[in-house]
PDB file of N, CA and C in Angstrom:
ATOM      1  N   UNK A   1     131.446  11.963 -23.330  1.00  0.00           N
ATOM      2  CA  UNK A   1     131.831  12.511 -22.060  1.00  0.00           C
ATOM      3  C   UNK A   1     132.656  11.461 -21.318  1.00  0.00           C
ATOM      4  N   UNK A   2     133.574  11.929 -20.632  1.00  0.00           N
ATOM      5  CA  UNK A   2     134.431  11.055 -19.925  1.00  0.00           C
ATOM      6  C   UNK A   2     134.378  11.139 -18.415  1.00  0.00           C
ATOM      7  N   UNK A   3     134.147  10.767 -18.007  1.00  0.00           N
ATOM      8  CA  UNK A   3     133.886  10.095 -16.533  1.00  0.00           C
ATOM      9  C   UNK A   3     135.083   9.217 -15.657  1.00  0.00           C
ATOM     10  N   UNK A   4     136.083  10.045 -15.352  1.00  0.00           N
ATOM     11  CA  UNK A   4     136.921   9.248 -13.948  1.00  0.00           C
ATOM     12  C   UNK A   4     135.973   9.306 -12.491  1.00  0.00           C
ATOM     13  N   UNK A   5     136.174   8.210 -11.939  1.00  0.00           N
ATOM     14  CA  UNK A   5     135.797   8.133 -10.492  1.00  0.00           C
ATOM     15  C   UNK A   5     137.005   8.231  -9.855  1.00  0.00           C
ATOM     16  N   UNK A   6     137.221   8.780  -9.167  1.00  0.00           N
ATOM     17  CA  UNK A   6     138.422   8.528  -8.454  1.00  0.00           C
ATOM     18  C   UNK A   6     138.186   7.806  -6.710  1.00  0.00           C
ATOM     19  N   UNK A   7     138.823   6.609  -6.479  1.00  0.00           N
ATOM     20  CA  UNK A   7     138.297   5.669  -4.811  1.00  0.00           C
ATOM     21  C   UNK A   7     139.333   5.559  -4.360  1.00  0.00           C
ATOM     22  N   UNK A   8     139.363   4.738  -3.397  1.00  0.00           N
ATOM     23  CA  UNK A   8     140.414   3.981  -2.334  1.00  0.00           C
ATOM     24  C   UNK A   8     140.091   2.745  -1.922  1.00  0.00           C
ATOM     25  N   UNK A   9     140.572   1.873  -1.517  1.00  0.00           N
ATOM     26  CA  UNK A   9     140.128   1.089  -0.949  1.00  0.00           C
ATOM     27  C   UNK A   9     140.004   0.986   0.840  1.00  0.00           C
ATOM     28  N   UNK A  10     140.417   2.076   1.345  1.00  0.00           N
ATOM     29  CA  UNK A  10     139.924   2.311   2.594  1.00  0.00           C
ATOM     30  C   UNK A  10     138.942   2.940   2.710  1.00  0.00           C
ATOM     31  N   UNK A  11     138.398   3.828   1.320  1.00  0.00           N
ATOM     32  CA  UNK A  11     137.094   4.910   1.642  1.00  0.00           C
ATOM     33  C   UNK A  11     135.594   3.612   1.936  1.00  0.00           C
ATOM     34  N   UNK A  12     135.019   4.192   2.968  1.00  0.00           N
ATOM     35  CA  UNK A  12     133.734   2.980   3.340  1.00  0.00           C
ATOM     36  C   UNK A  12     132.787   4.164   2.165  1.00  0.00           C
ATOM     37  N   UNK A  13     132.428   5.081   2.032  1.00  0.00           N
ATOM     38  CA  UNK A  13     131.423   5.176   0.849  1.00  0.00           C
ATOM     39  C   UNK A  13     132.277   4.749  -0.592  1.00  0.00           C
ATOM     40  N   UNK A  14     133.054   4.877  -0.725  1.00  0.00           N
ATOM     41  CA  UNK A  14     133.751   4.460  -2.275  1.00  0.00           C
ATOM     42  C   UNK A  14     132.497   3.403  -3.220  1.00  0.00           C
ATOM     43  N   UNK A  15     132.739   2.233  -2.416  1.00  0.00           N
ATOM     44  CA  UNK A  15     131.506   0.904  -3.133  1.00  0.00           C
ATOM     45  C   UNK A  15     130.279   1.511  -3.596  1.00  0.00           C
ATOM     46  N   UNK A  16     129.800   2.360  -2.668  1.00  0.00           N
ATOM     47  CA  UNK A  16     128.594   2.947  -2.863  1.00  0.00           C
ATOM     48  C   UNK A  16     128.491   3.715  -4.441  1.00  0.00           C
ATOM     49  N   UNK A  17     129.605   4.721  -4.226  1.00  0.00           N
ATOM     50  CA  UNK A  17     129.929   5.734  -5.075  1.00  0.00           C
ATOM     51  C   UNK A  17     129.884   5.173  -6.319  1.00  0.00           C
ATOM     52  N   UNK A  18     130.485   3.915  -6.604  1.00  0.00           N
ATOM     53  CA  UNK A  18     131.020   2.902  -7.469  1.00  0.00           C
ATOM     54  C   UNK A  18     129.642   2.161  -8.338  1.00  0.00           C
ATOM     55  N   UNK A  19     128.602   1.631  -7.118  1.00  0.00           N
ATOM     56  CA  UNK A  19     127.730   1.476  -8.143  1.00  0.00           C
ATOM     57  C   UNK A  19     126.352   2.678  -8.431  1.00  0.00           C
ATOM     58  N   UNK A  20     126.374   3.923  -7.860  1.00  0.00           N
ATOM     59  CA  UNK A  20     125.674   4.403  -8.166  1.00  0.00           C
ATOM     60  C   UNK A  20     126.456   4.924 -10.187  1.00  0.00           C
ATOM     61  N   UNK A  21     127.535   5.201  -9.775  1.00  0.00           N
ATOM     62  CA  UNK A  21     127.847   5.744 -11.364  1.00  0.00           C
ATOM     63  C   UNK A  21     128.013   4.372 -12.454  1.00  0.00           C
ATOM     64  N   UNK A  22     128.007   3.213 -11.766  1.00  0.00           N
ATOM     65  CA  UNK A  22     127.956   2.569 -12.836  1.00  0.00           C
ATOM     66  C   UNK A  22     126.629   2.108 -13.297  1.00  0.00           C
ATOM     67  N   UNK A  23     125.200   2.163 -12.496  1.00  0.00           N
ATOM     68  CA  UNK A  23     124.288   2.534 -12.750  1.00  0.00           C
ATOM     69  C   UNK A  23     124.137   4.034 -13.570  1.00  0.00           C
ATOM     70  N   UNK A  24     125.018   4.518 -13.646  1.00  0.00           N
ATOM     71  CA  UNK A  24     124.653   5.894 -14.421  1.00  0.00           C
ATOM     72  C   UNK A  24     125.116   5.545 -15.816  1.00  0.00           C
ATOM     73  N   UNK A  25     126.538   4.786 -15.671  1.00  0.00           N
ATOM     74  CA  UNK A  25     127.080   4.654 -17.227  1.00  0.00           C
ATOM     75  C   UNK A  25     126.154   3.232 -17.819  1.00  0.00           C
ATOM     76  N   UNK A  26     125.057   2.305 -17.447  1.00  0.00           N
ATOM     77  CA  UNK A  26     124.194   1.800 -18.165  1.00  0.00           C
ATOM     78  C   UNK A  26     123.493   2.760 -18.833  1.00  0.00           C
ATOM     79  N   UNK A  27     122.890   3.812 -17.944  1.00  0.00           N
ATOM     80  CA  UNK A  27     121.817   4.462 -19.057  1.00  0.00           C
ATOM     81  C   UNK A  27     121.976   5.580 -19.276  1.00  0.00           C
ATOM     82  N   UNK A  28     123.068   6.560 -19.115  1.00  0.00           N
ATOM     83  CA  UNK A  28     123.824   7.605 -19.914  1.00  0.00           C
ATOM     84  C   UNK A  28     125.104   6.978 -21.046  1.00  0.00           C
ATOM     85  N   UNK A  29     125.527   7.499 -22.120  1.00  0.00           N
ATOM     86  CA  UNK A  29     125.965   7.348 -22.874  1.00  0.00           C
ATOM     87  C   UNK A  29     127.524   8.241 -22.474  1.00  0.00           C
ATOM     88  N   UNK A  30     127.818   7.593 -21.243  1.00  0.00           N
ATOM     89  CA  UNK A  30     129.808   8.117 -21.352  1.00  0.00           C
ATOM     90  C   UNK A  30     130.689   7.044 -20.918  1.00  0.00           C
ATOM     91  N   UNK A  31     131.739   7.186 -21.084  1.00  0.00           N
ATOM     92  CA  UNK A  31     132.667   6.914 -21.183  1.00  0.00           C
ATOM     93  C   UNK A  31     133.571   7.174 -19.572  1.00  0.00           C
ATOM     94  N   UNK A  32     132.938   6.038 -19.032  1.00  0.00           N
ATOM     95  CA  UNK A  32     133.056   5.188 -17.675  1.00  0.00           C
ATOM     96  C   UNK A  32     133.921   4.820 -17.130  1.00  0.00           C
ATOM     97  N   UNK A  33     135.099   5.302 -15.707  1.00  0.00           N
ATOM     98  CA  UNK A  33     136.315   4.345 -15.338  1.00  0.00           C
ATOM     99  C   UNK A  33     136.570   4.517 -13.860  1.00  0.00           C
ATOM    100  N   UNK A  34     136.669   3.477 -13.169  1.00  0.00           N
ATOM    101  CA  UNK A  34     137.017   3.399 -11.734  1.00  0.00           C
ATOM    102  C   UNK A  34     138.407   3.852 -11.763  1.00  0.00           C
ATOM    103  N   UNK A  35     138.876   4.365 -11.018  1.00  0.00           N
ATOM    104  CA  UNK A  35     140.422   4.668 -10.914  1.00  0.00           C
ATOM    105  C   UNK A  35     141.201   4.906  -9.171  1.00  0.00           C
ATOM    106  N   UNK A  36     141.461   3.395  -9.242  1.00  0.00           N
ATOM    107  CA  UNK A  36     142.337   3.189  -7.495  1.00  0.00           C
ATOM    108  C   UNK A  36     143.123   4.590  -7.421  1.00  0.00           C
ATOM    109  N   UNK A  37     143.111   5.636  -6.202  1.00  0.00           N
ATOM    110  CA  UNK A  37     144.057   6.740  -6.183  1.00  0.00           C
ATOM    111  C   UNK A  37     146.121   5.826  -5.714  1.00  0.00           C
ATOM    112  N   UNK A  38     145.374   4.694  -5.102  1.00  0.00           N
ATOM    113  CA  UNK A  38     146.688   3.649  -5.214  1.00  0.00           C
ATOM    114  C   UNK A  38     147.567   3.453  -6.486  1.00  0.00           C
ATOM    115  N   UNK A  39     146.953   3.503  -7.442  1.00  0.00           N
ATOM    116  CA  UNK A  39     147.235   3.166  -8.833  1.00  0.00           C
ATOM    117  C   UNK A  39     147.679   4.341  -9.331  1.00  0.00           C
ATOM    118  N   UNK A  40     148.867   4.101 -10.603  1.00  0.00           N
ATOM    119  CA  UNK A  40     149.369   5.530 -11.376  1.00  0.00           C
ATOM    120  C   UNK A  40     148.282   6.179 -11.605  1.00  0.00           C
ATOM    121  N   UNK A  41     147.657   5.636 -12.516  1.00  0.00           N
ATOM    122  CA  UNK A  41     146.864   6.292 -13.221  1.00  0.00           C
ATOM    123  C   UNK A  41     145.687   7.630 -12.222  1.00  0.00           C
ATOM    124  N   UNK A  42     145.388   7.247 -11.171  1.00  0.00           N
ATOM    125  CA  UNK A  42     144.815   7.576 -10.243  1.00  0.00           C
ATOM    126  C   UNK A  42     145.554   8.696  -9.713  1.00  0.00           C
ATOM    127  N   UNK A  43     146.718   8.361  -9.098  1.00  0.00           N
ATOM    128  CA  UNK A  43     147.645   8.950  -8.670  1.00  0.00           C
ATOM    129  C   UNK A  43     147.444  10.182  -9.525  1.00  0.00           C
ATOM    130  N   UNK A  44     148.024  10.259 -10.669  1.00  0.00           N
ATOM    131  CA  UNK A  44     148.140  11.391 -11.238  1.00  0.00           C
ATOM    132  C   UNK A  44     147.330  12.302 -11.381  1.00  0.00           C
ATOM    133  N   UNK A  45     145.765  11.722 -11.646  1.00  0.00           N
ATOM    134  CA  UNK A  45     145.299  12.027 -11.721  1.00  0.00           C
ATOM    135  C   UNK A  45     145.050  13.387  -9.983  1.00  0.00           C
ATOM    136  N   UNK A  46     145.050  12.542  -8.818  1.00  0.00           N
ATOM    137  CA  UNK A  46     144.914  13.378  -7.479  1.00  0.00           C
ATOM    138  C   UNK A  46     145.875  14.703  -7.389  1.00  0.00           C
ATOM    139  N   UNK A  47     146.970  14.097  -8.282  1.00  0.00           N
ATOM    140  CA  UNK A  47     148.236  15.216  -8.065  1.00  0.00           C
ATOM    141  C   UNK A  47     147.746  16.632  -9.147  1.00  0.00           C
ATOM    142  N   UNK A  48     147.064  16.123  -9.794  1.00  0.00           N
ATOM    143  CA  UNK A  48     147.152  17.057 -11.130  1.00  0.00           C
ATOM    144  C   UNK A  48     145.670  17.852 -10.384  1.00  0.00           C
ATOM    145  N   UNK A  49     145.092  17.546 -10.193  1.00  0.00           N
ATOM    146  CA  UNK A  49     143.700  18.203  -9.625  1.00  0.00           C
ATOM    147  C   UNK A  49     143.242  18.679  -8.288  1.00  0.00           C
ATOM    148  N   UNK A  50     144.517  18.426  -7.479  1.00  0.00           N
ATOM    149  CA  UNK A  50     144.963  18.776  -6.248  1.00  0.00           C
ATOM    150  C   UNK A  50     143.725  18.242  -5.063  1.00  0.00           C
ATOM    151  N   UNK A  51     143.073  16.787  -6.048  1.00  0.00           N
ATOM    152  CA  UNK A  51     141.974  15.817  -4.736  1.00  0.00           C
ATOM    153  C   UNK A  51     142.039  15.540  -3.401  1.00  0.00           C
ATOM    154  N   UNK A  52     141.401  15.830  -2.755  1.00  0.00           N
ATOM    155  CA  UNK A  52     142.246  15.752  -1.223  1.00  0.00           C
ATOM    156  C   UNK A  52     140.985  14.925  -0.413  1.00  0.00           C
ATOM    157  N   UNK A  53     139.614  14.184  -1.126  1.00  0.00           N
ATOM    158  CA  UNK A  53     138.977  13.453  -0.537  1.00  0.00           C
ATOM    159  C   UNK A  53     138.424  12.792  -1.803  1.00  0.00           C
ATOM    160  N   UNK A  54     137.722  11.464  -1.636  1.00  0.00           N
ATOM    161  CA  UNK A  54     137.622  10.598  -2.152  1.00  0.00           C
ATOM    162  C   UNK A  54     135.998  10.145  -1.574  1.00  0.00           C
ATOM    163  N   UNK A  55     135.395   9.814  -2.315  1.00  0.00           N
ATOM    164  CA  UNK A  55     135.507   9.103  -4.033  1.00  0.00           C
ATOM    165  C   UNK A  55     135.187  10.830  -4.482  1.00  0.00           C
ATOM    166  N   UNK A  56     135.565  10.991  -5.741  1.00  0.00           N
ATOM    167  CA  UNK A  56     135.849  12.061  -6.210  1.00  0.00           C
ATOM    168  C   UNK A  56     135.549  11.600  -7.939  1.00  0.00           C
ATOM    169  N   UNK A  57     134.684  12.982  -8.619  1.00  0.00           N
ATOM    170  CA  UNK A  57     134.282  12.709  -9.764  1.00  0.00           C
ATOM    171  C   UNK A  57     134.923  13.659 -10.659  1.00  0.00           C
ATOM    172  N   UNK A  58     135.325  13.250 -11.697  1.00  0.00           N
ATOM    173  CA  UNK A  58     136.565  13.909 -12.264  1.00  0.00           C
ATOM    174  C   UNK A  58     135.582  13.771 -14.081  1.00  0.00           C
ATOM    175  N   UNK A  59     134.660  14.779 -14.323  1.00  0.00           N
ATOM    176  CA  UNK A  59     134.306  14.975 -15.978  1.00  0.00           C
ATOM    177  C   UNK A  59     135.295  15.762 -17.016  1.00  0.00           C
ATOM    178  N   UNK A  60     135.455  15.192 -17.883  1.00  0.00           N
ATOM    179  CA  UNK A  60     136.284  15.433 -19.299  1.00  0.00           C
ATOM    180  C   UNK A  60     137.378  16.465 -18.800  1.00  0.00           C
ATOM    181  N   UNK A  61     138.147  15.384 -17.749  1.00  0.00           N
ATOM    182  CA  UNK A  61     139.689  16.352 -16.850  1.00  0.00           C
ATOM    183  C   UNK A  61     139.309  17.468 -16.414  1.00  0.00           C
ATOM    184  N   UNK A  62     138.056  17.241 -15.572  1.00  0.00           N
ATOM    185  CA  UNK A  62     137.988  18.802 -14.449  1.00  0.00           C
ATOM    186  C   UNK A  62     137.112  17.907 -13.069  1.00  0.00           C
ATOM    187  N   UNK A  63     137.570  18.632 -12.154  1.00  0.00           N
ATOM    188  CA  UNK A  63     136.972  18.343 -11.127  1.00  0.00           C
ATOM    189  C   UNK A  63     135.190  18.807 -10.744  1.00  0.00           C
ATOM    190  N   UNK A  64     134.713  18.055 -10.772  1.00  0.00           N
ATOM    191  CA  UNK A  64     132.983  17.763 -11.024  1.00  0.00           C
ATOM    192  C   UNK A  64     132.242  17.881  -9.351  1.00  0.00           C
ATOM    193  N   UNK A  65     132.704  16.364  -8.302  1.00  0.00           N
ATOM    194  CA  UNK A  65     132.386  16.239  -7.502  1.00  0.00           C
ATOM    195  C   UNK A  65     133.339  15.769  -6.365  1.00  0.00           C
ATOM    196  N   UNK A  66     132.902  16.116  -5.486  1.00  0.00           N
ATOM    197  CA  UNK A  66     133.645  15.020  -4.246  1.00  0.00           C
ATOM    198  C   UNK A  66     132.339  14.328  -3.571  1.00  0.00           C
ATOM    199  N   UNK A  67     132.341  13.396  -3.575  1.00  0.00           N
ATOM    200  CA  UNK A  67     131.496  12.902  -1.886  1.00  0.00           C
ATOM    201  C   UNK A  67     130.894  12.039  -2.933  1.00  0.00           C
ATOM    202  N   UNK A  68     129.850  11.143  -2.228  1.00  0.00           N
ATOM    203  CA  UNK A  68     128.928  10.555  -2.417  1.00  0.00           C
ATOM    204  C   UNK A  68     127.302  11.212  -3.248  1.00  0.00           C
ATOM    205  N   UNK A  69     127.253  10.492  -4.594  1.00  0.00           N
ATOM    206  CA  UNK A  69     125.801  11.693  -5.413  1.00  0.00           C
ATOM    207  C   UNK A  69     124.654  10.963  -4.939  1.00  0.00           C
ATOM    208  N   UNK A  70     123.502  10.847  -4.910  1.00  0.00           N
ATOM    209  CA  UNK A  70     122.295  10.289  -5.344  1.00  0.00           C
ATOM    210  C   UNK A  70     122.596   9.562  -6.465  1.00  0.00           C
ATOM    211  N   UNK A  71     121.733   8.489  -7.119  1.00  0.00           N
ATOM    212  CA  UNK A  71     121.434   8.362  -8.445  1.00  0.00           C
ATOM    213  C   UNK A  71     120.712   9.351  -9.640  1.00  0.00           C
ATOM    214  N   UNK A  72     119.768   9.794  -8.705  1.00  0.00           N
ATOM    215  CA  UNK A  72     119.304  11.092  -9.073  1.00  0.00           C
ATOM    216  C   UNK A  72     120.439  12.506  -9.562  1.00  0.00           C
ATOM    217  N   UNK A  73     121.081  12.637  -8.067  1.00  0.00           N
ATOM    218  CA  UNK A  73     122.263  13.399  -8.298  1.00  0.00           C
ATOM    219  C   UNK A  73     123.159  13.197  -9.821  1.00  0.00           C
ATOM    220  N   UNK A  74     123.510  12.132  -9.830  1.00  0.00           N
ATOM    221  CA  UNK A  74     124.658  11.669 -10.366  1.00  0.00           C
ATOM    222  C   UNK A  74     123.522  11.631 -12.269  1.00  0.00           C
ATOM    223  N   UNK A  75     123.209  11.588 -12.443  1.00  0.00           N
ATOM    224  CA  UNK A  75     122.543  11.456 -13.678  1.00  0.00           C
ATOM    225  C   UNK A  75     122.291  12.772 -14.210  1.00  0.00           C
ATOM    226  N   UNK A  76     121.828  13.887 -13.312  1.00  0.00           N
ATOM    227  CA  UNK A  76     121.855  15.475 -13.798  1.00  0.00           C
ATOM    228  C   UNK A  76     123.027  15.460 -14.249  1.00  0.00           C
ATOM    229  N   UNK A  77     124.442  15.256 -13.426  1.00  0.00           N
ATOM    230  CA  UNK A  77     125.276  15.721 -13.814  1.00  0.00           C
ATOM    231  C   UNK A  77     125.784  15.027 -15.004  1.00  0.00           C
ATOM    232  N   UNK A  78     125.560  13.855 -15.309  1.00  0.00           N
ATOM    233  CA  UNK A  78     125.545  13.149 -16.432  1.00  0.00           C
ATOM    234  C   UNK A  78     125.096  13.976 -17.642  1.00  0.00           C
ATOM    235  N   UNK A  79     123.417  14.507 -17.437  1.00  0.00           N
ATOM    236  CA  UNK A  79     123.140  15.112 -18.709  1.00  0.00           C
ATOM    237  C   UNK A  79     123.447  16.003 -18.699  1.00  0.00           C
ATOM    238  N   UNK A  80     123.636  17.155 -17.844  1.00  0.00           N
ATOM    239  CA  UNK A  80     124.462  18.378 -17.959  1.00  0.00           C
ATOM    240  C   UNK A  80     125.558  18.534 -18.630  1.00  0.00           C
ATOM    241  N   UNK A  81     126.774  17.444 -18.291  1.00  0.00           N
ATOM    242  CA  UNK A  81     127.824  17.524 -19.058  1.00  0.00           C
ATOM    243  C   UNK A  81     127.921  16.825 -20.551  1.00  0.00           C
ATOM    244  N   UNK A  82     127.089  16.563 -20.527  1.00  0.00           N
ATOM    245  CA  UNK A  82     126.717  15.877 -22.059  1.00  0.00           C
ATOM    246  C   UNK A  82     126.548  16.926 -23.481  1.00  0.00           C
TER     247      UNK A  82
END
């Protein structure tokens, strides 16, 4: 499973967002990536999925979440999409 985060560096939850899923990619088995919406890669990603808030969770190129999950949160959706 592939896992984009999509942040900013002006978003004040972003950090948050940041280590709850990287606490998720220790003990789920996907395939994990921060992605600046500053940055191409990011970029394209906002344009192609039409993101319009941040931090934003982007599973195997579909739009998953916006906002801030739980750890709890964020791990269902882990095994769900698994």
């Amino acid at each position: 499973m592939e896992v984009r985060l999509l942040v900013s560096k002006w978003c004040p939850v972003c950090p948050q967002a940041e280590q709850v899923w990287s606490e998720v990619a220790r003990r789920e088995p996907i395939d994990y990536q921060v992605l600046d919406i500053a940055e191409p890669a990011g970029r394209a990603l906002v344009a192609n999925l039409r993101v319009r808030t941040v931090p934003a969770l982007v599973v195997d190129g579909k739009l998953a979440a916006v906002g801030l999950q739980s750890l709890g949160d964020a791990l269902k959706i882990a095994q769900q999409a698994a």
